[in-house]
Protein backbone atom coordinates (compact mmCIF):
# COMPACT_ATOMS: atom_id res chain seq x y z
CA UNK A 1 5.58 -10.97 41.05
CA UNK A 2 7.12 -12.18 44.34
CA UNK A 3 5.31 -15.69 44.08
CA UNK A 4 6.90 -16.00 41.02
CA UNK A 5 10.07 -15.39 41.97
CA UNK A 6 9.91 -17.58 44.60
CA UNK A 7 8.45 -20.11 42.38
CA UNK A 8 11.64 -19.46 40.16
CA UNK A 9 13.97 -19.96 43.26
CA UNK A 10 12.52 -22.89 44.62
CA UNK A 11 12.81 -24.35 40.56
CA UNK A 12 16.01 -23.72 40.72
CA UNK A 13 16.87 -25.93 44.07
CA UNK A 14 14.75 -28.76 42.35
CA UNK A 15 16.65 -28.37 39.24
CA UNK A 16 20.13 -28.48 40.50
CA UNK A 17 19.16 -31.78 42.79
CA UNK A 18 17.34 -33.39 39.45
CA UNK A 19 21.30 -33.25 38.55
CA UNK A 20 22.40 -34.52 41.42
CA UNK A 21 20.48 -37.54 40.77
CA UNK A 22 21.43 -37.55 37.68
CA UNK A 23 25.45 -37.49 38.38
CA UNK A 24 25.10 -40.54 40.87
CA UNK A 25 23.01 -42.39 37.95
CA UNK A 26 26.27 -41.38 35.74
CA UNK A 27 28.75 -42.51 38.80
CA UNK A 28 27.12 -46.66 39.08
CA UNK A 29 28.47 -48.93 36.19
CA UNK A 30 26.65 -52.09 37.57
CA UNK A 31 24.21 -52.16 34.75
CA UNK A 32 23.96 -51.94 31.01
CA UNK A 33 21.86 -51.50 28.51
CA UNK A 34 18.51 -50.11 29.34
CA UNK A 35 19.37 -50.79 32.90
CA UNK A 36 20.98 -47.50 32.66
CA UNK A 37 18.15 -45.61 32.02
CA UNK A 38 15.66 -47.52 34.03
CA UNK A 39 17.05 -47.17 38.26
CA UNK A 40 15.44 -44.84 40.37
CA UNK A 41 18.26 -41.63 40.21
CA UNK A 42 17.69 -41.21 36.29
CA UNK A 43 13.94 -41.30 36.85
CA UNK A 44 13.87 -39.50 39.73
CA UNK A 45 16.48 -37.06 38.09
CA UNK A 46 14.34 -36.66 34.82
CA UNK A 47 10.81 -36.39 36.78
CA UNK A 48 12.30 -33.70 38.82
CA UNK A 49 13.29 -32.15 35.87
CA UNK A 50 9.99 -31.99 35.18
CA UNK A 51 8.25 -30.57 37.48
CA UNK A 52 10.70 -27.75 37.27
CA UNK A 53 9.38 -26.91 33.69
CA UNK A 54 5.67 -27.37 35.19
CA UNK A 55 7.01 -24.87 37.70
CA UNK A 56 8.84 -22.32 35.36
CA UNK A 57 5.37 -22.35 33.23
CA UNK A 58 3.40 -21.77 36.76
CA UNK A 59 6.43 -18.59 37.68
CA UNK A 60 6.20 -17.24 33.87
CA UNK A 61 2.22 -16.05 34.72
CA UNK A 62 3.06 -14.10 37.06
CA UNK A 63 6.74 -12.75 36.13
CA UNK A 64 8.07 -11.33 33.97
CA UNK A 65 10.09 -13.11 31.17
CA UNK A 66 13.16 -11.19 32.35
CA UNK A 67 13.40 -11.54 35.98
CA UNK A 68 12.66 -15.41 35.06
CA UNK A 69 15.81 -15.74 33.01
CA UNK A 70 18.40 -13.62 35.08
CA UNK A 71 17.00 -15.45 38.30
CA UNK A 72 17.19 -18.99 36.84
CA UNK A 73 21.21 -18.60 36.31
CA UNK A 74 20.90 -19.06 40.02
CA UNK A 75 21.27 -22.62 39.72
CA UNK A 76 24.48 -22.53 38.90
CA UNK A 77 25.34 -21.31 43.05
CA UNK A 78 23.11 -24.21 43.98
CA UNK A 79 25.26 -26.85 41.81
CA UNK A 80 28.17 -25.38 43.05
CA UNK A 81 27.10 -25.80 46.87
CA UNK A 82 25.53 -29.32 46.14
CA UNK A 83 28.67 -30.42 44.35
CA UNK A 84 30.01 -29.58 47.58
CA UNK A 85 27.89 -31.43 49.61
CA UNK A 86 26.76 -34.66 47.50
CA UNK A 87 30.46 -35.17 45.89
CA UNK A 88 32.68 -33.73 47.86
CA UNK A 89 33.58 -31.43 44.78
CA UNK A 90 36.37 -28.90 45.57
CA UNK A 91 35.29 -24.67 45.49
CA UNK A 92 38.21 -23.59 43.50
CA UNK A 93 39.15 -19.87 43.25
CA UNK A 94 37.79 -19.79 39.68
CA UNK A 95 34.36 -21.79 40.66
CA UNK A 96 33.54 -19.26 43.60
CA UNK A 97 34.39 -16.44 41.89
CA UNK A 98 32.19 -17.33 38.72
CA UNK A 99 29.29 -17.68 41.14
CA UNK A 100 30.24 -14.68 42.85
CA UNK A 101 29.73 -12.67 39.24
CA UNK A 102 26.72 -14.38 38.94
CA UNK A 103 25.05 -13.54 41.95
CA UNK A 104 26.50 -9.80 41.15
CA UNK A 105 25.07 -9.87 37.82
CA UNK A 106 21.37 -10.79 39.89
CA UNK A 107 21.50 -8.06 42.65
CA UNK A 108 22.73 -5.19 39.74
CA UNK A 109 19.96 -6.41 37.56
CA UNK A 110 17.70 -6.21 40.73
CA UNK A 111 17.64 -3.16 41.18
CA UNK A 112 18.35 -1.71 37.57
């Protein structure tokens, strides 16, 4: 079970970059057309995306199906934090306190 939940973690890190990438594709308006679709952030961005499903298929054999879930809304801390980082997106009151509920909502279920 632990492999899988670090499996599930790790996922989750992967997942919330694959959206990083996929933000910056979002933030360039130099092309048009396929040229959207076709630059190295949306591919990059999409194939990260998934390996993460390869991943939660790899966690989901050896977890189960509701540690998966409740660990997965994880990602939502490590957009918050790479937000942060990547775009210098403010932590407002209402962002950090979401995330705090979230991660509350983990630990409780942890050890229910």
């Amino acid at each position: 079970m632990v492999k899988g939940l670090v499996i599930v973690l790790v996922s989750g890190i992967i997942s919330a970059f694959s959206q990083v990438l996929l933000k910056k594709s979002a933030q360039k308006t130099e092309k048009k057309g396929i040229g959207e679709y076709l630059n190295p952030f949306v591919i990059g961005g999409y194939a990260l995306s998934f390996l993460c499903m390869i991943l939660m298929i790899v966690a989901y054999r050896s977890l189960p199906l509701k540690y998966g879930v409740v660990f997965e809304s994880l990602v939502y801390l490590y957009v918050m934090f790479f937000g942060k980082y990547f775009f210098d997106e403010k932590i407002t009151k209402k962002k950090f306190l979401g995330n705090l509920a979230i991660v509350a909502g983990v630990i409780i279920f942890s050890y229910h």
